[in-house]
PDB file of N, CA and C in Angstrom:
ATOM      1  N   UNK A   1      61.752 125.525  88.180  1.00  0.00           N
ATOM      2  CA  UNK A   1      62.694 126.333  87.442  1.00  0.00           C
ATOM      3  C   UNK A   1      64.021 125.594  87.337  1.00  0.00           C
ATOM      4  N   UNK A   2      64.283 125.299  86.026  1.00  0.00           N
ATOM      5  CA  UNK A   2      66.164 124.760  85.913  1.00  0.00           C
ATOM      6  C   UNK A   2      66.927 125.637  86.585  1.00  0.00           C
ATOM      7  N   UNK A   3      67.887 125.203  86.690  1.00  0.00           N
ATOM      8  CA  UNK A   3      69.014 125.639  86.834  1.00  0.00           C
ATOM      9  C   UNK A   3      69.640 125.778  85.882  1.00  0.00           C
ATOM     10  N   UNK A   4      71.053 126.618  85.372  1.00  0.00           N
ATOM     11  CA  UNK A   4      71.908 126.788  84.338  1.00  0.00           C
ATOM     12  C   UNK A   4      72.869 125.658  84.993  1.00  0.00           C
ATOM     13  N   UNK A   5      73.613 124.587  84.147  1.00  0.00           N
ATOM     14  CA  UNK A   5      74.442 124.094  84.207  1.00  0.00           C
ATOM     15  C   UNK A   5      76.136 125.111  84.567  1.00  0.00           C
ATOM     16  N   UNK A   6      76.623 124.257  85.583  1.00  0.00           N
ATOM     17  CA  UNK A   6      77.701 125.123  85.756  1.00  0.00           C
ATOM     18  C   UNK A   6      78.779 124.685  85.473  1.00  0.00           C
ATOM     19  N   UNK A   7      79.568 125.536  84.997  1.00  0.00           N
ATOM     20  CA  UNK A   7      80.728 125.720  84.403  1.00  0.00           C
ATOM     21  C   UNK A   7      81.852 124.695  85.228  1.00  0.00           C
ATOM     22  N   UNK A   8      82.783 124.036  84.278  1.00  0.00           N
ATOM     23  CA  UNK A   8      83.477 123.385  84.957  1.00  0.00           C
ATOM     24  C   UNK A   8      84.855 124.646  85.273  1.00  0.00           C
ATOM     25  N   UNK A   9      85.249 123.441  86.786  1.00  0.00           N
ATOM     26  CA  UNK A   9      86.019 124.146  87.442  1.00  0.00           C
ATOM     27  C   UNK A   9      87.673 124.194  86.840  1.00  0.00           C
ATOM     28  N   UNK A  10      88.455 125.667  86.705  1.00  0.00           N
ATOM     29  CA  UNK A  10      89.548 125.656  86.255  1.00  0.00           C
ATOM     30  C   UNK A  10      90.714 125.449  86.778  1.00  0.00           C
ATOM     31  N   UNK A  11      90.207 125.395  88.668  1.00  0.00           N
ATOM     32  CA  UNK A  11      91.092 125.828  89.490  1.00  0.00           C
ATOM     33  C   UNK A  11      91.432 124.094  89.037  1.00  0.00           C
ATOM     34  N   UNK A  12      93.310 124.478  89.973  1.00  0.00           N
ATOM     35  CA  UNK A  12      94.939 123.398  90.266  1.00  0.00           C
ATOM     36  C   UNK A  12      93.584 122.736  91.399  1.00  0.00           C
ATOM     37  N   UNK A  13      93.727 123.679  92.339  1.00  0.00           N
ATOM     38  CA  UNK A  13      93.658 123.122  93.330  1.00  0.00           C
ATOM     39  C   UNK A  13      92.415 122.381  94.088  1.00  0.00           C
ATOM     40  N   UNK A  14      93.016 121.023  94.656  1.00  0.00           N
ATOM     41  CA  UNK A  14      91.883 120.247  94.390  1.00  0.00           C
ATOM     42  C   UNK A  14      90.952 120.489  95.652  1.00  0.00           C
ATOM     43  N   UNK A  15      89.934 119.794  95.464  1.00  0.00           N
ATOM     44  CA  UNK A  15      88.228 119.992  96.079  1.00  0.00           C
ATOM     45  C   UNK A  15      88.665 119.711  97.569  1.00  0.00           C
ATOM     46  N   UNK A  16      88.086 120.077  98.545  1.00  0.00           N
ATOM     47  CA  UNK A  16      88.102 119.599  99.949  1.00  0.00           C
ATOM     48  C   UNK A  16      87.354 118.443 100.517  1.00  0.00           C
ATOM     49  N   UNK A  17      88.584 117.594 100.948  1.00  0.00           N
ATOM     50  CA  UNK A  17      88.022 116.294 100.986  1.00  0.00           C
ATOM     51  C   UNK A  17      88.690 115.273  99.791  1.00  0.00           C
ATOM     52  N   UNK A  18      89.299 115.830  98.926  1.00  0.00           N
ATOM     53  CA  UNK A  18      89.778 115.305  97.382  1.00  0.00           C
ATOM     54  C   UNK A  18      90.545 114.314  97.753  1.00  0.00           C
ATOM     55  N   UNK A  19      90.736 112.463  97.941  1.00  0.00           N
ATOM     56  CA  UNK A  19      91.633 111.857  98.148  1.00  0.00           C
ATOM     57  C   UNK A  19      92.463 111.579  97.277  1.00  0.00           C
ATOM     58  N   UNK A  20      92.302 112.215  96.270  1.00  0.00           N
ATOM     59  CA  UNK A  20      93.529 112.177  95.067  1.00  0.00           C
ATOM     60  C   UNK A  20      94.656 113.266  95.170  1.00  0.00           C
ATOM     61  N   UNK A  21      94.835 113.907  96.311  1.00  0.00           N
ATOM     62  CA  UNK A  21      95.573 114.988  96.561  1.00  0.00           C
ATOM     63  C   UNK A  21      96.987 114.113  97.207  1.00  0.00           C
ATOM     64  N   UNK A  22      98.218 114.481  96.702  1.00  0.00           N
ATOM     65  CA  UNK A  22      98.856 113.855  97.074  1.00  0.00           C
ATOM     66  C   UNK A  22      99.294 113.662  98.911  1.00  0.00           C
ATOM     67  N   UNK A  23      99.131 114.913  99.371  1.00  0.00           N
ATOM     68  CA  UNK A  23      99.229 115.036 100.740  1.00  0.00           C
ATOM     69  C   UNK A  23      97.778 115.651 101.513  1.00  0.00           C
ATOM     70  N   UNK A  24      97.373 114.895 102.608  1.00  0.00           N
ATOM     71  CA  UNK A  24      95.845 114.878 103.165  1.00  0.00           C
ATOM     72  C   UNK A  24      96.247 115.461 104.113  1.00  0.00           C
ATOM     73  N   UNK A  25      94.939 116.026 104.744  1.00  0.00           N
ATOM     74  CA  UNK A  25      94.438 116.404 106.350  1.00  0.00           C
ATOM     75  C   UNK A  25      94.382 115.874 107.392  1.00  0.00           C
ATOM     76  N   UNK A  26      94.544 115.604 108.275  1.00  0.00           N
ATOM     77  CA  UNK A  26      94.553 114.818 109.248  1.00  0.00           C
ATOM     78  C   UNK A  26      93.020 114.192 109.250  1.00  0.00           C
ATOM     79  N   UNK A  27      92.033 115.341 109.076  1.00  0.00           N
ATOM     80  CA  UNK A  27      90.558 115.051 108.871  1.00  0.00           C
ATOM     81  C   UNK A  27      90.734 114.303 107.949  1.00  0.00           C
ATOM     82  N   UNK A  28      90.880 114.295 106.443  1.00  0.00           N
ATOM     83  CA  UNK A  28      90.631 113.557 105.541  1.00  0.00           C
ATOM     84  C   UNK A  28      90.931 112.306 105.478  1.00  0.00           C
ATOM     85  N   UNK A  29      92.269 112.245 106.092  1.00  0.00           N
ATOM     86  CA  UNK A  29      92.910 110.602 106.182  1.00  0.00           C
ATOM     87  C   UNK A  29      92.131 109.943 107.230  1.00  0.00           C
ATOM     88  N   UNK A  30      91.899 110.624 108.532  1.00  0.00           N
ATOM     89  CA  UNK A  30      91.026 110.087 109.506  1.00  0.00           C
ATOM     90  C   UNK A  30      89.544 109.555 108.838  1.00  0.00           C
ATOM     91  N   UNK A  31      89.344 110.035 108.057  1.00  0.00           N
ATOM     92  CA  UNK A  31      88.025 109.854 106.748  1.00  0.00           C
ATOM     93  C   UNK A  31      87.935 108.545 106.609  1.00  0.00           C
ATOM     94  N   UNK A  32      88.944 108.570 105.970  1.00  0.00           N
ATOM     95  CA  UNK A  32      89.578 107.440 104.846  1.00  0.00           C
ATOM     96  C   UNK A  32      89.525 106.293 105.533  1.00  0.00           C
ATOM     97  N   UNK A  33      90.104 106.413 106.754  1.00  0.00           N
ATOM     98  CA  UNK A  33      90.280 105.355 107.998  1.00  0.00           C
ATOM     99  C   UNK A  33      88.882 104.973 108.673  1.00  0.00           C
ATOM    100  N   UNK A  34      87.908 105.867 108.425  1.00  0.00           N
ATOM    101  CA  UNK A  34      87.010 105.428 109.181  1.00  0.00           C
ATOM    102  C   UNK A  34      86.839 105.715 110.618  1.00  0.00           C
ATOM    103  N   UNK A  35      87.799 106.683 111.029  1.00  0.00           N
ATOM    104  CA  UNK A  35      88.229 106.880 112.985  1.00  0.00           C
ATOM    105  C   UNK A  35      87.571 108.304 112.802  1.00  0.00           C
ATOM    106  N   UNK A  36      87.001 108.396 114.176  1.00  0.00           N
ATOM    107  CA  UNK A  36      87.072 109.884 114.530  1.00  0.00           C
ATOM    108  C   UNK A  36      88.394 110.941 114.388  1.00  0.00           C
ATOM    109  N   UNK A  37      87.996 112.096 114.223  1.00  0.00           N
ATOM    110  CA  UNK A  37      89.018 113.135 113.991  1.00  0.00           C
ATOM    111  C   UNK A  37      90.219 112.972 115.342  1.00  0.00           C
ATOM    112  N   UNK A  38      89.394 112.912 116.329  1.00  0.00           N
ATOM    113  CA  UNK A  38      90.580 113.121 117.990  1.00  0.00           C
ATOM    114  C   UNK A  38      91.813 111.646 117.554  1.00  0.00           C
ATOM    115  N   UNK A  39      90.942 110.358 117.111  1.00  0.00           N
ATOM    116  CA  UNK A  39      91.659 109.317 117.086  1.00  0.00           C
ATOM    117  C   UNK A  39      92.965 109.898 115.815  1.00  0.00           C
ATOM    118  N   UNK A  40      92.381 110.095 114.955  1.00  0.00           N
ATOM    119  CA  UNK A  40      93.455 110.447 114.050  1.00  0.00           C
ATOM    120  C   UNK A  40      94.557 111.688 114.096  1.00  0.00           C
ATOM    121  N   UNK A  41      94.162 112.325 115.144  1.00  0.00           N
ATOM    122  CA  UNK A  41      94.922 113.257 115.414  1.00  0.00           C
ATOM    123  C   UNK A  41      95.887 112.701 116.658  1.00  0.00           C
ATOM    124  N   UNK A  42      95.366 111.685 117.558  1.00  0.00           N
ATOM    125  CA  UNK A  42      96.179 110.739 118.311  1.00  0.00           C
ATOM    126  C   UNK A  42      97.164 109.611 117.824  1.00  0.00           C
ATOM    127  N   UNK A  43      96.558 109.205 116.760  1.00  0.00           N
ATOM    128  CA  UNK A  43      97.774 108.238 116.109  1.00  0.00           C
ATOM    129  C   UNK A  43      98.585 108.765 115.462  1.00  0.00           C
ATOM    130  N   UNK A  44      98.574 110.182 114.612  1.00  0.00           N
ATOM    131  CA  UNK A  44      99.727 111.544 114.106  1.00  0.00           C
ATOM    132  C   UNK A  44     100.361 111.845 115.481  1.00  0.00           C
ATOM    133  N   UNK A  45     100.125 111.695 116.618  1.00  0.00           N
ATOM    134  CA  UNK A  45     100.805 112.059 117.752  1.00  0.00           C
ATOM    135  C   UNK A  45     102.182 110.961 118.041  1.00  0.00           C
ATOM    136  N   UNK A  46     101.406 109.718 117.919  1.00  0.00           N
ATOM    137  CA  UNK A  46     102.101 108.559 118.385  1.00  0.00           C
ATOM    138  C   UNK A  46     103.266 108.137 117.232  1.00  0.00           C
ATOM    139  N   UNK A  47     102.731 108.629 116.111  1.00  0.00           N
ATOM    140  CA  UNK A  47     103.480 108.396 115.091  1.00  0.00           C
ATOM    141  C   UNK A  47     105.134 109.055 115.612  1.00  0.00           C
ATOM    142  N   UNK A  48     105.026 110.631 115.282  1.00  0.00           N
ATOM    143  CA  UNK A  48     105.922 111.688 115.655  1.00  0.00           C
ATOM    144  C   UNK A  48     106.705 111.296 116.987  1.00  0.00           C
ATOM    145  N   UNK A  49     106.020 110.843 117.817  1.00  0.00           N
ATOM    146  CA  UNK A  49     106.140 110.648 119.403  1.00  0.00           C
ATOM    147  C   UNK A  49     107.043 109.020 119.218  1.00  0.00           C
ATOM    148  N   UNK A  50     106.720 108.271 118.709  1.00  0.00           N
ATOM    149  CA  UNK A  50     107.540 107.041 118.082  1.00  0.00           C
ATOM    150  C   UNK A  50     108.953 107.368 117.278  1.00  0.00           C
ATOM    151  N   UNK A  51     109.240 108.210 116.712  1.00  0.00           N
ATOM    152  CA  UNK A  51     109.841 107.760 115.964  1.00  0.00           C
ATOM    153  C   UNK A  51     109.824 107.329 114.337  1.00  0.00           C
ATOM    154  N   UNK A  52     108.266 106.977 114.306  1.00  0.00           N
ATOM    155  CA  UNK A  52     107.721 106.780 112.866  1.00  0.00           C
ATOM    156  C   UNK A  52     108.058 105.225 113.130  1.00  0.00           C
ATOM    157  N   UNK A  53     107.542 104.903 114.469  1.00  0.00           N
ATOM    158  CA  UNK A  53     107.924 103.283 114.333  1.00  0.00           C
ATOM    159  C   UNK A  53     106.048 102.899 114.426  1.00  0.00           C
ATOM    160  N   UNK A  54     104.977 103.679 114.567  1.00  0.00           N
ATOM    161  CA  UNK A  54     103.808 103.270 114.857  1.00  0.00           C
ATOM    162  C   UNK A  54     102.792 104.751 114.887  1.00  0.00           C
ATOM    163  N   UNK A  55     101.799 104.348 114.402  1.00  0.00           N
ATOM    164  CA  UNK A  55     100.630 105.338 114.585  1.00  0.00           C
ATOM    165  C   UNK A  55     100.116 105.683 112.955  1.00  0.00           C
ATOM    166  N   UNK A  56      99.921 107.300 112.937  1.00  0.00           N
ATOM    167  CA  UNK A  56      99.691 107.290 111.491  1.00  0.00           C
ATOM    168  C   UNK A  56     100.617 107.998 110.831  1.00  0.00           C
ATOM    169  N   UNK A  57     101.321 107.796 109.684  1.00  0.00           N
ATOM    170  CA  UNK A  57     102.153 108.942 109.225  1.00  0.00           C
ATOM    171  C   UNK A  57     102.294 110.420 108.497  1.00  0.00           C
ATOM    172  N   UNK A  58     102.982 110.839 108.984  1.00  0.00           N
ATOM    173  CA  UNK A  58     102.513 112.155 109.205  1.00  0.00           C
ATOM    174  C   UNK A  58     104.206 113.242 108.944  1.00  0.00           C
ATOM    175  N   UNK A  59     103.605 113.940 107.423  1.00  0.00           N
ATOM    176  CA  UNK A  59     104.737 114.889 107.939  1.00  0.00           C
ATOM    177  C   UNK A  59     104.310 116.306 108.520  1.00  0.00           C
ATOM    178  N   UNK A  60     105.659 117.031 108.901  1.00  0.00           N
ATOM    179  CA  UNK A  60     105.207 118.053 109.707  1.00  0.00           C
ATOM    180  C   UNK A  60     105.788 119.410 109.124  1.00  0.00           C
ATOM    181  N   UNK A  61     104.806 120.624 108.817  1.00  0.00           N
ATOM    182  CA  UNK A  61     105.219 121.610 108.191  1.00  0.00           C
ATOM    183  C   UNK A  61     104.789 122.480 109.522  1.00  0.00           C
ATOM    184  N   UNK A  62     106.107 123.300 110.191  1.00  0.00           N
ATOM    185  CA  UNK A  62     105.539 124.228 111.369  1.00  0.00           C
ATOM    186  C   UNK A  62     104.576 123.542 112.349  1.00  0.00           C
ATOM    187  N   UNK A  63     103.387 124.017 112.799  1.00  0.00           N
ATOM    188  CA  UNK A  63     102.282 122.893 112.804  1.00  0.00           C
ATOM    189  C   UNK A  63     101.315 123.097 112.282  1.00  0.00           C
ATOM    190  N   UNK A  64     101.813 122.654 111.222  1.00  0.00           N
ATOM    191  CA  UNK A  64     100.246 121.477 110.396  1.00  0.00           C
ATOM    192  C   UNK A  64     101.051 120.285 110.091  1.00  0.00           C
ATOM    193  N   UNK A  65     100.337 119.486 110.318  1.00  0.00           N
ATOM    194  CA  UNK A  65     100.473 117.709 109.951  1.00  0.00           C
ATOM    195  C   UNK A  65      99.811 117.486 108.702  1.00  0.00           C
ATOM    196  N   UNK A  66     100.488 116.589 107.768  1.00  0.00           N
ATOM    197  CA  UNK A  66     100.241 116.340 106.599  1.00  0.00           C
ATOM    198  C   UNK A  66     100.226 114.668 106.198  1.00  0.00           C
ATOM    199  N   UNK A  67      99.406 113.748 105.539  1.00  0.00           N
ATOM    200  CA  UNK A  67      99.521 112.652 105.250  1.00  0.00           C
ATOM    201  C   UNK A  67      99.497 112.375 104.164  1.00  0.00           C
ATOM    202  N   UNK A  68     100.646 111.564 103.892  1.00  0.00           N
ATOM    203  CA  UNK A  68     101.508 111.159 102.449  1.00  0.00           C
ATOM    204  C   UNK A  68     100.392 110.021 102.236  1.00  0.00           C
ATOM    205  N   UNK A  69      99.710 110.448 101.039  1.00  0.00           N
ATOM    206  CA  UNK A  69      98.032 109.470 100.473  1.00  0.00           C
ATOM    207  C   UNK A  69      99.112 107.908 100.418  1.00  0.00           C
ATOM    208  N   UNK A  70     100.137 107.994  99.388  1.00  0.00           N
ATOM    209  CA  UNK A  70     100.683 106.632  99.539  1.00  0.00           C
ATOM    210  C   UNK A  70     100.947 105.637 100.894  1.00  0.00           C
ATOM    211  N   UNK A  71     101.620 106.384 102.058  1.00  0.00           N
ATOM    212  CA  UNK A  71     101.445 105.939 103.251  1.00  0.00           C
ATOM    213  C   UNK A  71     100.496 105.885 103.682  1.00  0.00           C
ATOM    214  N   UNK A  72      99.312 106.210 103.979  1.00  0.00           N
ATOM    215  CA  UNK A  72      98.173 106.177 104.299  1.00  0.00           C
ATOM    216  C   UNK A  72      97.663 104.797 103.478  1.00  0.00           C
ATOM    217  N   UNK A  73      97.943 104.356 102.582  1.00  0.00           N
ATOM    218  CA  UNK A  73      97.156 103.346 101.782  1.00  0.00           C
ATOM    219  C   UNK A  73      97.960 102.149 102.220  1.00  0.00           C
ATOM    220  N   UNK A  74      99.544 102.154 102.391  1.00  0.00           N
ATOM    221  CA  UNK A  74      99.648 101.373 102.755  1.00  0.00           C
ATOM    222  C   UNK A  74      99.926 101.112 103.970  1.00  0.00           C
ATOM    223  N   UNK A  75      99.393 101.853 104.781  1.00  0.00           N
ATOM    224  CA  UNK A  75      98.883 101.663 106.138  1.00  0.00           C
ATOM    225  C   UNK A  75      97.681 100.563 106.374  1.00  0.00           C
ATOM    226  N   UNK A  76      96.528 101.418 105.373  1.00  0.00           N
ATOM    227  CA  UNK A  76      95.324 100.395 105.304  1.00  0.00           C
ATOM    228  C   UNK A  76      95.383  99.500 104.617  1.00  0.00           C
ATOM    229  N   UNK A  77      96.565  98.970 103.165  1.00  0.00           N
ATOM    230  CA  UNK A  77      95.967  97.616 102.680  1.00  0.00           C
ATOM    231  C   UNK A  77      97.161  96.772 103.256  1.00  0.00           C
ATOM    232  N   UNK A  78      98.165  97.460 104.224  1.00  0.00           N
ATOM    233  CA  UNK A  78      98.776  95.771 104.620  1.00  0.00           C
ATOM    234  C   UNK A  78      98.780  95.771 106.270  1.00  0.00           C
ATOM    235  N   UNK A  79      98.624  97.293 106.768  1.00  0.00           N
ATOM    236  CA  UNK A  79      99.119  97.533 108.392  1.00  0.00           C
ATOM    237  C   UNK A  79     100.319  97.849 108.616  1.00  0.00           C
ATOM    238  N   UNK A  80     101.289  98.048 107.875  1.00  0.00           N
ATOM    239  CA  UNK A  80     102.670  98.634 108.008  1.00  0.00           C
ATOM    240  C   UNK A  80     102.703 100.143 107.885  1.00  0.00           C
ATOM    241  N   UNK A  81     103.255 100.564 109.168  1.00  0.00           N
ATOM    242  CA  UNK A  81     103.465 101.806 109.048  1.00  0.00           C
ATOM    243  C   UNK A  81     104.879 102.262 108.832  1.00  0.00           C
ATOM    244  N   UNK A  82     104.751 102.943 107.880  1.00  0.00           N
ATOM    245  CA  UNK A  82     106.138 103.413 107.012  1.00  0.00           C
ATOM    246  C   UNK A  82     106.475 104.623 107.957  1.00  0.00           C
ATOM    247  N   UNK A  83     107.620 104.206 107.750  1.00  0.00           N
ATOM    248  CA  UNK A  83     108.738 105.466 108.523  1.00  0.00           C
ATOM    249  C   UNK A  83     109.677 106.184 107.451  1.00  0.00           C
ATOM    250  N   UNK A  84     108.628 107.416 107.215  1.00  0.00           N
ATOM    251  CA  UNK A  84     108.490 108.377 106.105  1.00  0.00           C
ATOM    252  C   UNK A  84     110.462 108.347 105.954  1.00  0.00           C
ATOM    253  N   UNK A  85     110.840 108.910 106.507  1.00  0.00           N
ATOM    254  CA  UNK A  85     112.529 109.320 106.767  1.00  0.00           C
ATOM    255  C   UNK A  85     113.186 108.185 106.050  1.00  0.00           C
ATOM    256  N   UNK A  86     113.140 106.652 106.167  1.00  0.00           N
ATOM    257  CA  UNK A  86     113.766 105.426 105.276  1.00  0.00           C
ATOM    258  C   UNK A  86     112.824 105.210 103.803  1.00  0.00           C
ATOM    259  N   UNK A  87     111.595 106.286 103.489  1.00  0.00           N
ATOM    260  CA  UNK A  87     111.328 105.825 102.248  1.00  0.00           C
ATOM    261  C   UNK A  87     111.904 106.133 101.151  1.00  0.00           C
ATOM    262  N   UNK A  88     111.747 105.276 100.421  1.00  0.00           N
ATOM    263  CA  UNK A  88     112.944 105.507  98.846  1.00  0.00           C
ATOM    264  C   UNK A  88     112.037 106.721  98.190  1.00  0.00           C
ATOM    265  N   UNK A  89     113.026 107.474  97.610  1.00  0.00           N
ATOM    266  CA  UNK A  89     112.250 108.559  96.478  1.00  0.00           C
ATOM    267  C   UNK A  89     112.866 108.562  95.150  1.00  0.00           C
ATOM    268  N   UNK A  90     111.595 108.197  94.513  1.00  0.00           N
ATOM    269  CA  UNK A  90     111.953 108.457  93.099  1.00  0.00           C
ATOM    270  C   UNK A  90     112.795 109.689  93.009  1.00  0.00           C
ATOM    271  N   UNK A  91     113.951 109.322  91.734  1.00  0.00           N
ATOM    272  CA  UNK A  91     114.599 110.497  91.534  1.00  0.00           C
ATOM    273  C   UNK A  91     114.903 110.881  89.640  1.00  0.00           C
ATOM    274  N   UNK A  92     114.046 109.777  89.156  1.00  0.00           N
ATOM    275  CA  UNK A  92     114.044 109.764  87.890  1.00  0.00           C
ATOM    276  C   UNK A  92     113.374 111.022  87.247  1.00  0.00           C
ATOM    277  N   UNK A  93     113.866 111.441  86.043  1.00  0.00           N
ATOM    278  CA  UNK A  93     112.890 112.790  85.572  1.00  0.00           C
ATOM    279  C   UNK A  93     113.487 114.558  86.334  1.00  0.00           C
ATOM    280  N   UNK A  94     114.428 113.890  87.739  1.00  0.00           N
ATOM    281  CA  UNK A  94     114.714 115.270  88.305  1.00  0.00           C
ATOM    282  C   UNK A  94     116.018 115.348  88.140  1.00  0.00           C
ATOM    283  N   UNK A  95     116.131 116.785  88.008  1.00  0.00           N
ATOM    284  CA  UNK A  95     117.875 117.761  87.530  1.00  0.00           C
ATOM    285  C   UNK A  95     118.470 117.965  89.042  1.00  0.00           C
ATOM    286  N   UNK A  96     119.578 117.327  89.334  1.00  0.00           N
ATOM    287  CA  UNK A  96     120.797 117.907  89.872  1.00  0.00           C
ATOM    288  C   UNK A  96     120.877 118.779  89.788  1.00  0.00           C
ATOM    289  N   UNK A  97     121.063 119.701  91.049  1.00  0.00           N
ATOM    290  CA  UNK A  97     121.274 121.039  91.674  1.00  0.00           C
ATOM    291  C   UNK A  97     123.041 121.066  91.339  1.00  0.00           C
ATOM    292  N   UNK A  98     123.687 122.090  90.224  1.00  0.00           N
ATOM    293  CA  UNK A  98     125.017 122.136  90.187  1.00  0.00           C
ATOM    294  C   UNK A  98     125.883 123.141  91.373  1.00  0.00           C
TER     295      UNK A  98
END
């Protein structure tokens, strides 16, 4: 018996597991990395616990930990871990608060 083809999805919000999401899971980036979940939840420790001088980067909402996909990548394609707080932010395209 077929199946009916299903309808594509309308939802914003993206799939679980989605590495095109701008900010990841601790699981997901740990994914990405190839480490067990405990390891990646240990190098988000060391990160925070550093200073943002080492580990994985990680921002922090209450607690949940969040990983900036750009830091994360260039974590893995050079080994530099960015210390979220000195990164430059685009500011092109955005309105001044009067």
């Amino acid at each position: 018996m077929d199946k009916a083809p299903e309808a594509p999805s309308t939802s914003t919000r993206p799939e679980r597991g989605d590495l095109t999401h701008e900010l990841l899971t601790i699981k997901e980036a740990a994914a990405a990395m190839r480490v067990s979940l405990s390891l990646g939840y240990q190098l988000a420790h060391e990160y925070l616990n550093s200073g943002g001088t080492a580990g994985l980067p990680v921002l922090r909402f209450g607690t949940c930990m969040r990983v900036p996909r750009w830091a994360l990548e260039e974590l893995v394609a050079t080994g530099r871990v960015v210390r979220l707080a000195d990164a430059s932010v685009p500011t092109a395209g955005l309105r001044r608060a009067h």
